[in-house]
Protein backbone atom coordinates (compact mmCIF):
# COMPACT_ATOMS: atom_id res chain seq x y z
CA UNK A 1 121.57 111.87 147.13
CA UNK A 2 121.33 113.38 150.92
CA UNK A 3 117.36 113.79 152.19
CA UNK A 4 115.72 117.33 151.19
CA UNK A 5 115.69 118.05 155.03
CA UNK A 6 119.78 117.72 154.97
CA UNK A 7 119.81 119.35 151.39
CA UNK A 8 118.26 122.40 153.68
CA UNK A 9 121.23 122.57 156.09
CA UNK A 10 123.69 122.17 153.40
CA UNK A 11 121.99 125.25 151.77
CA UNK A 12 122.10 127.34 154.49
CA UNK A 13 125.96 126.58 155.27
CA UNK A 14 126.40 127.97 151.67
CA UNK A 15 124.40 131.13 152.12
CA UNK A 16 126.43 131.37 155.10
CA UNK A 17 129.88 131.13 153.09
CA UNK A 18 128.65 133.27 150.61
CA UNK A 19 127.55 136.34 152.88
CA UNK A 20 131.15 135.71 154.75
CA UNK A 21 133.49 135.49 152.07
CA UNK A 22 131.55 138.37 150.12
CA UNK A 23 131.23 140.76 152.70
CA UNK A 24 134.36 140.24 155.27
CA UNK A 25 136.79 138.73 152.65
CA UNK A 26 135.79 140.72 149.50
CA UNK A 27 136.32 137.39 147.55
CA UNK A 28 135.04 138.22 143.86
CA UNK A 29 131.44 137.55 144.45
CA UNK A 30 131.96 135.19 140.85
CA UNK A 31 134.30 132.86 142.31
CA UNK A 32 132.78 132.30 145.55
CA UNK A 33 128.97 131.21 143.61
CA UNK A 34 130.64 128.50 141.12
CA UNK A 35 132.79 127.31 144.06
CA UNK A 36 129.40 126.93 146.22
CA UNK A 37 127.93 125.44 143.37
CA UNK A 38 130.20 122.76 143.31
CA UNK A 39 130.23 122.08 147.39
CA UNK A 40 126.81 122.14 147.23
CA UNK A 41 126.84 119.71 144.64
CA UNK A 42 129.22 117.86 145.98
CA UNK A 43 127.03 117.78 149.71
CA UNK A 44 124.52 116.25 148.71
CA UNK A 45 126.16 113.80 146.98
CA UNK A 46 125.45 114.79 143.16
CA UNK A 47 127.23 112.05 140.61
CA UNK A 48 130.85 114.38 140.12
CA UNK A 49 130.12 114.34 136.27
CA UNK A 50 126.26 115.84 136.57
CA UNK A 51 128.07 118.60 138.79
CA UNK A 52 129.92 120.29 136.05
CA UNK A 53 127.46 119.38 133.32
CA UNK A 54 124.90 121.32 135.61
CA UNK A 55 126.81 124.44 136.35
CA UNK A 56 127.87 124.67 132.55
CA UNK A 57 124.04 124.19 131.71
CA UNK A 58 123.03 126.85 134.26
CA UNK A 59 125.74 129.44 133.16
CA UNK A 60 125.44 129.25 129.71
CA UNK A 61 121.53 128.91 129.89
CA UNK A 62 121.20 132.46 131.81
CA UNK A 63 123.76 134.18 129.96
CA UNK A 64 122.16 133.27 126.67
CA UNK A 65 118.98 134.57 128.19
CA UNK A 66 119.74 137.99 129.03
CA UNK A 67 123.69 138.59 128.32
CA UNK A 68 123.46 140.17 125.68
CA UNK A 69 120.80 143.22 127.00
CA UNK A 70 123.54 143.46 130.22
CA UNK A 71 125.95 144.48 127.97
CA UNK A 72 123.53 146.69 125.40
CA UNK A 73 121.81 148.57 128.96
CA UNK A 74 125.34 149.20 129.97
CA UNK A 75 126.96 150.72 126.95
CA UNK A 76 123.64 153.24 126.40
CA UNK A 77 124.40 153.72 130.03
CA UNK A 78 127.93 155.28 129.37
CA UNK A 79 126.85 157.70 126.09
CA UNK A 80 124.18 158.67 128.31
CA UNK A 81 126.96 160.18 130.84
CA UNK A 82 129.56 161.08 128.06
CA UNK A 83 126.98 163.15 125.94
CA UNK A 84 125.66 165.07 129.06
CA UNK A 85 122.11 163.61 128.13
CA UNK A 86 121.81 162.80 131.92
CA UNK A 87 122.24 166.42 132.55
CA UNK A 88 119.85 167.07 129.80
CA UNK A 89 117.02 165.09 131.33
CA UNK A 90 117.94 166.18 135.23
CA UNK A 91 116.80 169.95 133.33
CA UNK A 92 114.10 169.06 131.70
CA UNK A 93 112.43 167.43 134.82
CA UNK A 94 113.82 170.82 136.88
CA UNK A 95 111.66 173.38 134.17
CA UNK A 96 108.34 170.32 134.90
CA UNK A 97 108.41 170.77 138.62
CA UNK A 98 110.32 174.30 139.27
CA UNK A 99 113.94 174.49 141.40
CA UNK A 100 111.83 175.05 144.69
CA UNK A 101 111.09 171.82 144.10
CA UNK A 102 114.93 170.53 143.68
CA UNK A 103 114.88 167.48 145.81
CA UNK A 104 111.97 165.88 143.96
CA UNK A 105 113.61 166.54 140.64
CA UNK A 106 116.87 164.97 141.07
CA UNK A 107 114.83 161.81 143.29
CA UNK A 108 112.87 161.81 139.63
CA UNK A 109 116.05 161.93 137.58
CA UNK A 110 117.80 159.59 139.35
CA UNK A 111 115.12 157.25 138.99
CA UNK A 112 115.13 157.61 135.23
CA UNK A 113 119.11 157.51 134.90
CA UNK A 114 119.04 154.42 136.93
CA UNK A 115 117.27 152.41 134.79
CA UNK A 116 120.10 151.67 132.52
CA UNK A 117 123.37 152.95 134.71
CA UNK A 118 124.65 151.33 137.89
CA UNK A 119 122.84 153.12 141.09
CA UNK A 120 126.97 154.00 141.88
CA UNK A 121 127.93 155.43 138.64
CA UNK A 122 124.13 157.35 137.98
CA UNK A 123 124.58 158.73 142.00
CA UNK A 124 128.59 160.34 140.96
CA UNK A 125 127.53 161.28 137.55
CA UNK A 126 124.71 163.97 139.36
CA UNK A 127 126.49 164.64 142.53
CA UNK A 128 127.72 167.70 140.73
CA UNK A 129 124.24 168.93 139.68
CA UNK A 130 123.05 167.79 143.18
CA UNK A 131 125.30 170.28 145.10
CA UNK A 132 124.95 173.11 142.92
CA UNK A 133 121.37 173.05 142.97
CA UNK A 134 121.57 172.69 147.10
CA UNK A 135 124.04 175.72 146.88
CA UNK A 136 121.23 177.68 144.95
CA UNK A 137 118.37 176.89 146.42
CA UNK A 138 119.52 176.31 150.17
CA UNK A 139 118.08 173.06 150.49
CA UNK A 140 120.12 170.75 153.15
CA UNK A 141 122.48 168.46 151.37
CA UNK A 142 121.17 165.78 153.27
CA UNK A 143 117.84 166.28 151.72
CA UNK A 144 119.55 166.28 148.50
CA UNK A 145 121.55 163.19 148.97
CA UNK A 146 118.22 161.28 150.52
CA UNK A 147 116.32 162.36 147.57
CA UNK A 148 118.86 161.20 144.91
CA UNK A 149 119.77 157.90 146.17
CA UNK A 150 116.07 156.88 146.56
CA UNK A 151 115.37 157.54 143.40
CA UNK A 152 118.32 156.12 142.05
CA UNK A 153 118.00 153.04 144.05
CA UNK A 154 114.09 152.52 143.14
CA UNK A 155 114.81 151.44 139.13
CA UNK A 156 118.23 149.99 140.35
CA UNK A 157 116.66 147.04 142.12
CA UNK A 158 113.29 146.81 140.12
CA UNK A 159 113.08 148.02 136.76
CA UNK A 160 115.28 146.56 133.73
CA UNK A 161 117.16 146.86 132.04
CA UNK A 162 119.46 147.25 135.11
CA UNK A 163 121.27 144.16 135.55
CA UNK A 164 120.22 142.60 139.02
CA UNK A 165 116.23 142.47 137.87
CA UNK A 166 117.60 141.34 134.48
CA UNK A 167 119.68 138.34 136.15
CA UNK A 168 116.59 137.54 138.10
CA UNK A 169 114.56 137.58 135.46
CA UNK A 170 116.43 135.18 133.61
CA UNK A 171 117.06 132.86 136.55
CA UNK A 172 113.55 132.76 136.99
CA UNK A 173 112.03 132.53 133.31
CA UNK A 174 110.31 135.87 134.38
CA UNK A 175 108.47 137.73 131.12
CA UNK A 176 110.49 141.00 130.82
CA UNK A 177 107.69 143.18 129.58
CA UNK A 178 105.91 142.07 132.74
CA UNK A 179 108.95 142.52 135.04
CA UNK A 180 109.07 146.35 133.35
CA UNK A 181 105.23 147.63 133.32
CA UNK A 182 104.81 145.63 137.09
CA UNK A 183 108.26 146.99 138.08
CA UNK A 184 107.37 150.55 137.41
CA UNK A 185 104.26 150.32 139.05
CA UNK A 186 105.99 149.60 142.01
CA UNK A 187 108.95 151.60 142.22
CA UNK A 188 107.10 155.12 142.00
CA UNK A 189 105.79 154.66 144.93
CA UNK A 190 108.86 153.85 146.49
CA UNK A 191 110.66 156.53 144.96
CA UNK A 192 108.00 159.00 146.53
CA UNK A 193 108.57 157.14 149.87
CA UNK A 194 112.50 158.20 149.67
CA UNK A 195 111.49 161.54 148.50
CA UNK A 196 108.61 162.25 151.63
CA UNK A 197 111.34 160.57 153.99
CA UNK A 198 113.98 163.14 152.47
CA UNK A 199 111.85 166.15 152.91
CA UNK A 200 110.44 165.36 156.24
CA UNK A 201 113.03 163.70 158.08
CA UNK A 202 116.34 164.26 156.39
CA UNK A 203 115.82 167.91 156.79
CA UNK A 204 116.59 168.19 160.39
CA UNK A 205 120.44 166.86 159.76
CA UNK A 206 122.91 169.90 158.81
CA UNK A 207 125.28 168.67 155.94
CA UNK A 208 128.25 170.98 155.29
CA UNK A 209 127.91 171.33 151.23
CA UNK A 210 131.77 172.07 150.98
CA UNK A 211 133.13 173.38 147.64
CA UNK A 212 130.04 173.00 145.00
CA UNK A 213 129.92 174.54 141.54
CA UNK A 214 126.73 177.09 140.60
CA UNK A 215 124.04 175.38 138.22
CA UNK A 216 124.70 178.09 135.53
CA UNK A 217 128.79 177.44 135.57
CA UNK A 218 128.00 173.65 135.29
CA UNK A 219 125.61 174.17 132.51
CA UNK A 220 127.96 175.79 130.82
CA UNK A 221 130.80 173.78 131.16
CA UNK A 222 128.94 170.69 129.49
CA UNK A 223 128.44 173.19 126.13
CA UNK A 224 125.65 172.37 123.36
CA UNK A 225 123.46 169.88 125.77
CA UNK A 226 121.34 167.19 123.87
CA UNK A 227 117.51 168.52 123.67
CA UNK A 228 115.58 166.69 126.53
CA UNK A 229 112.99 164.75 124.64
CA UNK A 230 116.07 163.42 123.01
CA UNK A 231 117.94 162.35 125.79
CA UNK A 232 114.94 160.40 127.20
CA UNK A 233 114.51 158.11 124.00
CA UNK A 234 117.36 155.48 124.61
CA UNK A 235 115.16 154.54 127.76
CA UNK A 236 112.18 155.04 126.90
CA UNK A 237 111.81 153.67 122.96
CA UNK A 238 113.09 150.39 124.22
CA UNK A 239 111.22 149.97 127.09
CA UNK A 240 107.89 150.99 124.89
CA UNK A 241 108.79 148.19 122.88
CA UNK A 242 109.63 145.44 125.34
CA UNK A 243 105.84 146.72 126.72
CA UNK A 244 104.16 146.02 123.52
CA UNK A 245 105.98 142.57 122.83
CA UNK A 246 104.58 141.31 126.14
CA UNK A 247 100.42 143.45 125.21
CA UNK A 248 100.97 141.05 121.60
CA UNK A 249 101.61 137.94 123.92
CA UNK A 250 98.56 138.06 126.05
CA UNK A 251 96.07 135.36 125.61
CA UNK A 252 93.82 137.94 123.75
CA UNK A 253 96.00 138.61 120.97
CA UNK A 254 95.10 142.22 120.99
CA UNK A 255 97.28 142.37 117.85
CA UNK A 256 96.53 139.58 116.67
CA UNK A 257 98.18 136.96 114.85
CA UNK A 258 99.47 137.73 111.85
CA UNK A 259 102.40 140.20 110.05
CA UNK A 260 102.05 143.19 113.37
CA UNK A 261 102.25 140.45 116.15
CA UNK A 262 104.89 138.97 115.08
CA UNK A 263 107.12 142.19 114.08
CA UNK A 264 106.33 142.96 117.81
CA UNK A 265 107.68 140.26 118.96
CA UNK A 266 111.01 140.58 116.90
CA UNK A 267 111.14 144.46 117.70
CA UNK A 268 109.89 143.86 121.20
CA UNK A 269 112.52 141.18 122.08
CA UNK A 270 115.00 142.33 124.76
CA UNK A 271 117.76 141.94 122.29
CA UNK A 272 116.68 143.63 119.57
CA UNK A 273 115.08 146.37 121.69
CA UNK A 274 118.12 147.11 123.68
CA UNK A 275 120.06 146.87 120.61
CA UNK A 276 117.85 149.89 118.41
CA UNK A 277 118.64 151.58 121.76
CA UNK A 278 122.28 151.61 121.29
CA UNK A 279 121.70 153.25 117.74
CA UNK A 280 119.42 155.76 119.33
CA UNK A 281 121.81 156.82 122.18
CA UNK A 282 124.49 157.33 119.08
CA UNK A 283 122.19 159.85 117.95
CA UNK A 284 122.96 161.74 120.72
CA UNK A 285 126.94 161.91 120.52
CA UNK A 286 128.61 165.27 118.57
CA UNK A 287 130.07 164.25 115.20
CA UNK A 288 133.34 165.25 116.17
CA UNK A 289 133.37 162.58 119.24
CA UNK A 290 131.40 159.68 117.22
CA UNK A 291 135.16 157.67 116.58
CA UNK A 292 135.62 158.11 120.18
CA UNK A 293 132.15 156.88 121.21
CA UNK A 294 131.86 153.48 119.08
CA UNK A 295 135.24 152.88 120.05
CA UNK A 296 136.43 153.84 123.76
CA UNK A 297 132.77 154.92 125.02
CA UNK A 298 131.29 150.90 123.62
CA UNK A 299 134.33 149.38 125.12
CA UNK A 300 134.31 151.12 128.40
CA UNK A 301 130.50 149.73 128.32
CA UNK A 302 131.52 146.17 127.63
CA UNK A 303 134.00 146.31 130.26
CA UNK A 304 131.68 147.41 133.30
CA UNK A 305 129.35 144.67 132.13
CA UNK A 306 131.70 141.86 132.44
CA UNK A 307 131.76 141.79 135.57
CA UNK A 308 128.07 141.58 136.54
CA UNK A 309 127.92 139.05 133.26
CA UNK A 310 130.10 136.92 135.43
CA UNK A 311 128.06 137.22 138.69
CA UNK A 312 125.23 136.53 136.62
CA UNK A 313 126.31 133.39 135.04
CA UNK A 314 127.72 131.90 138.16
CA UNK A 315 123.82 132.69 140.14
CA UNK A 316 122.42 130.44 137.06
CA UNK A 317 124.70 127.62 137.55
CA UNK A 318 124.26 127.84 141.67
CA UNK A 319 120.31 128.24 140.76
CA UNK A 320 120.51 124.48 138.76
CA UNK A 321 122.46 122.90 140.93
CA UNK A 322 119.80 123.70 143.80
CA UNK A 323 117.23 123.06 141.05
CA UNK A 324 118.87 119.56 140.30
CA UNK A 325 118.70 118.40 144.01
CA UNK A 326 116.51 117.07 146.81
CA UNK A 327 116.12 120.45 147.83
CA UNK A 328 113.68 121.62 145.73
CA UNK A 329 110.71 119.07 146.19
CA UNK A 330 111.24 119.11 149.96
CA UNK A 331 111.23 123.07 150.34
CA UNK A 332 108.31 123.71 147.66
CA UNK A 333 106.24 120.70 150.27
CA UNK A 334 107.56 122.60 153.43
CA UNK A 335 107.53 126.06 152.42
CA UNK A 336 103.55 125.85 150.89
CA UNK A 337 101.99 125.22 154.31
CA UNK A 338 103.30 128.28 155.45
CA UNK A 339 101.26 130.49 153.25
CA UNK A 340 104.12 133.09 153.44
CA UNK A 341 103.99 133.41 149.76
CA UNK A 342 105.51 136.46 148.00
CA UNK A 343 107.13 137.71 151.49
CA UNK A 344 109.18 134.95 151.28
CA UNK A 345 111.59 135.63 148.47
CA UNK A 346 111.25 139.44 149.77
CA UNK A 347 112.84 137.83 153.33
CA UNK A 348 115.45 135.99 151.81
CA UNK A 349 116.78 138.77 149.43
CA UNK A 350 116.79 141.38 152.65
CA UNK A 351 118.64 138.84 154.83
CA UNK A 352 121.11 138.44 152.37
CA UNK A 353 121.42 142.33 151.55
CA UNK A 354 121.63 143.05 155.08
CA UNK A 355 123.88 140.51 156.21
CA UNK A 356 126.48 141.17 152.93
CA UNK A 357 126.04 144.76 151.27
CA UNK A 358 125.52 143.93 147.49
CA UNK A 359 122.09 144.80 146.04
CA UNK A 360 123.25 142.52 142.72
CA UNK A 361 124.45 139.75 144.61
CA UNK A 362 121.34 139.44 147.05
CA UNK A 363 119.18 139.69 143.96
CA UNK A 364 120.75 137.13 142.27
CA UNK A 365 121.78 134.28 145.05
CA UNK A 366 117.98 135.40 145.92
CA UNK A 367 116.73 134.03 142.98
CA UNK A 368 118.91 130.84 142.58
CA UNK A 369 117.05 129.55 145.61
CA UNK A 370 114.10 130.71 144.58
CA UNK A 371 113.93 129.01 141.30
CA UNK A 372 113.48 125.50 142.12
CA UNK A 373 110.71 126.15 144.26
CA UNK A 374 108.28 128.04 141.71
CA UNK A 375 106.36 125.60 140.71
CA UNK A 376 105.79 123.85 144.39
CA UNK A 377 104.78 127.59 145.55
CA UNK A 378 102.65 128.79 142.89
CA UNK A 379 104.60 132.33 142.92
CA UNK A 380 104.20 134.46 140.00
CA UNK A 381 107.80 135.07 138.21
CA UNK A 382 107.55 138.88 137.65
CA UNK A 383 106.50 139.43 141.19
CA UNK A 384 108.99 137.30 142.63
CA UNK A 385 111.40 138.98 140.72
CA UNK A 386 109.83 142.24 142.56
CA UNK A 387 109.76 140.98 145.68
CA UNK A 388 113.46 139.70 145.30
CA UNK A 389 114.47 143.76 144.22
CA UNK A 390 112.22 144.96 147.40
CA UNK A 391 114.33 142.99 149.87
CA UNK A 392 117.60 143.62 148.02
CA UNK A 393 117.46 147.26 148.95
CA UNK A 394 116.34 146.51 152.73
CA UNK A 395 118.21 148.03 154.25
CA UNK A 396 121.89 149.99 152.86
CA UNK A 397 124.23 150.29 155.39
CA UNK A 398 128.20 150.39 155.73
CA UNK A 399 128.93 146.73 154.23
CA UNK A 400 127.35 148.18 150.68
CA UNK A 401 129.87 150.66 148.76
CA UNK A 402 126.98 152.52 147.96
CA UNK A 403 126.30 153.69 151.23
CA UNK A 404 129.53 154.84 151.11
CA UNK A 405 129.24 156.61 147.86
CA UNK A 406 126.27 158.43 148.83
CA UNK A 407 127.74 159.45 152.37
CA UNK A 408 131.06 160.82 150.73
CA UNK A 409 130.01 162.07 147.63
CA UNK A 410 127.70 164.29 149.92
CA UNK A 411 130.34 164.77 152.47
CA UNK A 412 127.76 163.10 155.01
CA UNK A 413 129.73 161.60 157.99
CA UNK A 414 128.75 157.86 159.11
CA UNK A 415 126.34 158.51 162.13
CA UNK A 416 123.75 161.34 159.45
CA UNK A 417 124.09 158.62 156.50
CA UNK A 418 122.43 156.12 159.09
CA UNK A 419 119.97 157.69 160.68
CA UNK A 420 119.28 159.95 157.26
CA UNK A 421 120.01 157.52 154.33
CA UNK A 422 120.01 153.77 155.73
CA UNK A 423 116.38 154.71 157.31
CA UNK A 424 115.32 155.71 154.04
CA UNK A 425 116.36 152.52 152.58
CA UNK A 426 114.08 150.61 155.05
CA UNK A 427 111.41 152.93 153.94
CA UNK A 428 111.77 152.00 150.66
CA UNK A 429 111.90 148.50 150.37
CA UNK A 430 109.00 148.23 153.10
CA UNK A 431 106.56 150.30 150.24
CA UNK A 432 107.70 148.57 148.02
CA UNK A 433 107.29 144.79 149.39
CA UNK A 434 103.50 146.45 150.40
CA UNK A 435 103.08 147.97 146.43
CA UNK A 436 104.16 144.34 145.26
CA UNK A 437 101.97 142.28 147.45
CA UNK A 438 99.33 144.18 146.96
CA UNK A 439 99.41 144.10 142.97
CA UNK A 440 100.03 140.06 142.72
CA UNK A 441 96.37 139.96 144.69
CA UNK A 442 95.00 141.71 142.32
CA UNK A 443 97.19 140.12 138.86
């Protein structure tokens, strides 16, 4: 095979291809990562039979890892909208802080809602509540908007189970439970960034709010509302027990060793966690609509996944081919003298979300480089996973569809979203790069 030094250039041409064909093309971002994997593979001269035995390897090993909690998040993430629980939560959090307090409410709800919905979908599902509660309270829209989308994008990028810090995770061999409690930590500051940066600086753009329904008409168009402790639990239960899987696996054995650890570990399992969480979220549906919901709501859920179960998959097989080639010695050598350490996944990811628009993509080409080089840099896999989300949401602008969600859904034109909402997105991902650098000193 090629020297690592050539390995580097060859690299770099497919970032290159990737960002071009993804961004000005719109080539399925899928197709274009196994086709890179195999030019790569081919490059640096890779024996033709290894190439396909390394992408199958790499697909099926990262699919097997996390697959099935893509698809699990994703369906909860669909009764969650269907039942109104997301409106159920968004009012519980509204009674906690007061409506003079609007914007930080719906910057805390979509932070929750994110968590297992697509930062898209969780940002048109609340629009509605958004602009009535602007309408009522007289808050600018763009204050609104800036507000949401922070929030939204916060758990979107660093908290599972959302798919792109999911896919990392796996590509990586990151703990989950570690991803989660470190991931949390480090996105509520970053959410309060977005939220400061909406009240402070977004408020001196007028948005025209257009046609908006009142909070009490919307309310009441949703009917009998699940109660909001209720609504929470699909989230929350299975991230609590994720969280205690990883507290039974520390070196201490807090719960020791016997019967409790290891029914942690089963319950605690992404799988089985994110499974009990589909049952819970069932609780939620009316017993009229409960044929409609295991059959059309589940399928709609396995349908949005397949996508990103795709995207996935191919980043795993890209990841081993880099893994499998000269590239990996001679970066981890290189890349250690320059004592860059967790900033440097954190560059990579925001060059690549900059340069081509998708959060998912940059998270997940971010970490198939970054996975042969690991062990040569000594990085920590949760935080690199964080780092990876801080970059990947530095900085939204017109190449990502959900700047353009956020700027029409809130009837923002181009030149407010940039200066209001792409700022914020800087803002964001700069506390949150700080927040993660900071913690893997002190973990």
């Amino acid at each position: 095979m090629v020297s690592g030094g050539l390995a580097v250039l060859f690299l770099l041409l497919c970032v290159g291809i990737i960002i071009l064909l993804t961004s000005r093309y719109k080539v399925n971002a899928f197709v274009v990562l196994i086709g890179v994997a195999f030019l790569f593979g081919l490059l640096v001269g890779m024996p033709l039979d290894s190439i396909v035995k390394f992408i199958r390897a790499g697909f099926g090993g990262t699919l097997g890892y996390i697959g099935i909690v893509i698809v699990a998040g994703t369906i909860i993430g669909v009764i969650l909208e269907k039942t109104g629980a997301a409106l159920s939560m968004t009012r519980s959090i509204l009674k906690l802080v007061g409506k003079e307090r609007s914007p930080l409410a719906m910057s805390i709800a979509g932070y929750v809602v994110s968590i297992p919905v697509f930062c898209d979908s969780g940002y048109v599902i609340l629009t509605p509540l958004n602009k009535a509660l602007a309408r009522e309270t007289g808050k600018s829209m763009a204050v609104m908007a800036v507000a949401l989308a922070t929030g939204l994008y916060a758990t979107h990028c660093l908290v599972p189970p959302t798919p792109g810090p999911i896919a990392a995770a796996g590509i990586l061999g990151a703990d989950l439970g570690r991803v989660i409690a470190f991931g949390v930590a480090v996105s509520i500051p970053g959410m309060i960034a977005g939220y400061l940066w909406a009240i402070h600086f977004a408020k001196r753009y007028t948005v025209d709010l257009g046609e908006a329904e009142s909070y009490e008409s919307l309310v009441k168009k949703f009917g009998d509302l699940p109660g909001g402790l209720h609504a929470f639990m699909p989230i929350l239960i299975p991230i609590g027990l994720i969280l205690l899987k990883s507290i039974a696996a520390y070196p201490t054995k807090p719960f020791g060793e016997g019967t409790l650890a290891n029914f942690l570990t089963f319950i605690g399992d992404p799988v089985t966690a994110l499974m009990l969480g589909i049952l819970i979220a069932l609780t939620l549906v009316k017993k009229e609509m409960m044929g409609e919901a295991v059959s059309d709501w589940m399928s709609k859920g396995v349908k949005d996944a397949a996508l990103i179960l795709a995207i996935t998959g191919a980043g795993g097989a890209f990841g081993k081919i880099l893994k499998s080639s000269p590239l990996a010695d001679y970066l981890g050598t290189t890349l250690s003298t320059m004592n860059i350490g967790i900033l440097l996944p954190f560059i990579i990811a925001a060059a690549i979300k900059t340069a081509q628009g998708s959060s998912t993509v940059a998270i997940i080409t971010t970490a198939s480089i970054m996975a042969p080089l690991m062990s040569g840099l000594g990085l920590d896999p949760a935080f690199t996973v964080l780092a990876i989300g801080a970059g990947a949401m530095t900085v939204s602008h017109a190449n990502d569809s959900y700047f353009w969600v956020v700027s029409q859904f809130s009837n923002m034109d181009v030149p407010v979203a940039y200066r209001a909402y792409t700022s914020a997105t800087f803002v964001l991902g700069t506390v949150s790069i700080i927040c993660v650098a900071a913690l893997s000193v002190i973990f």
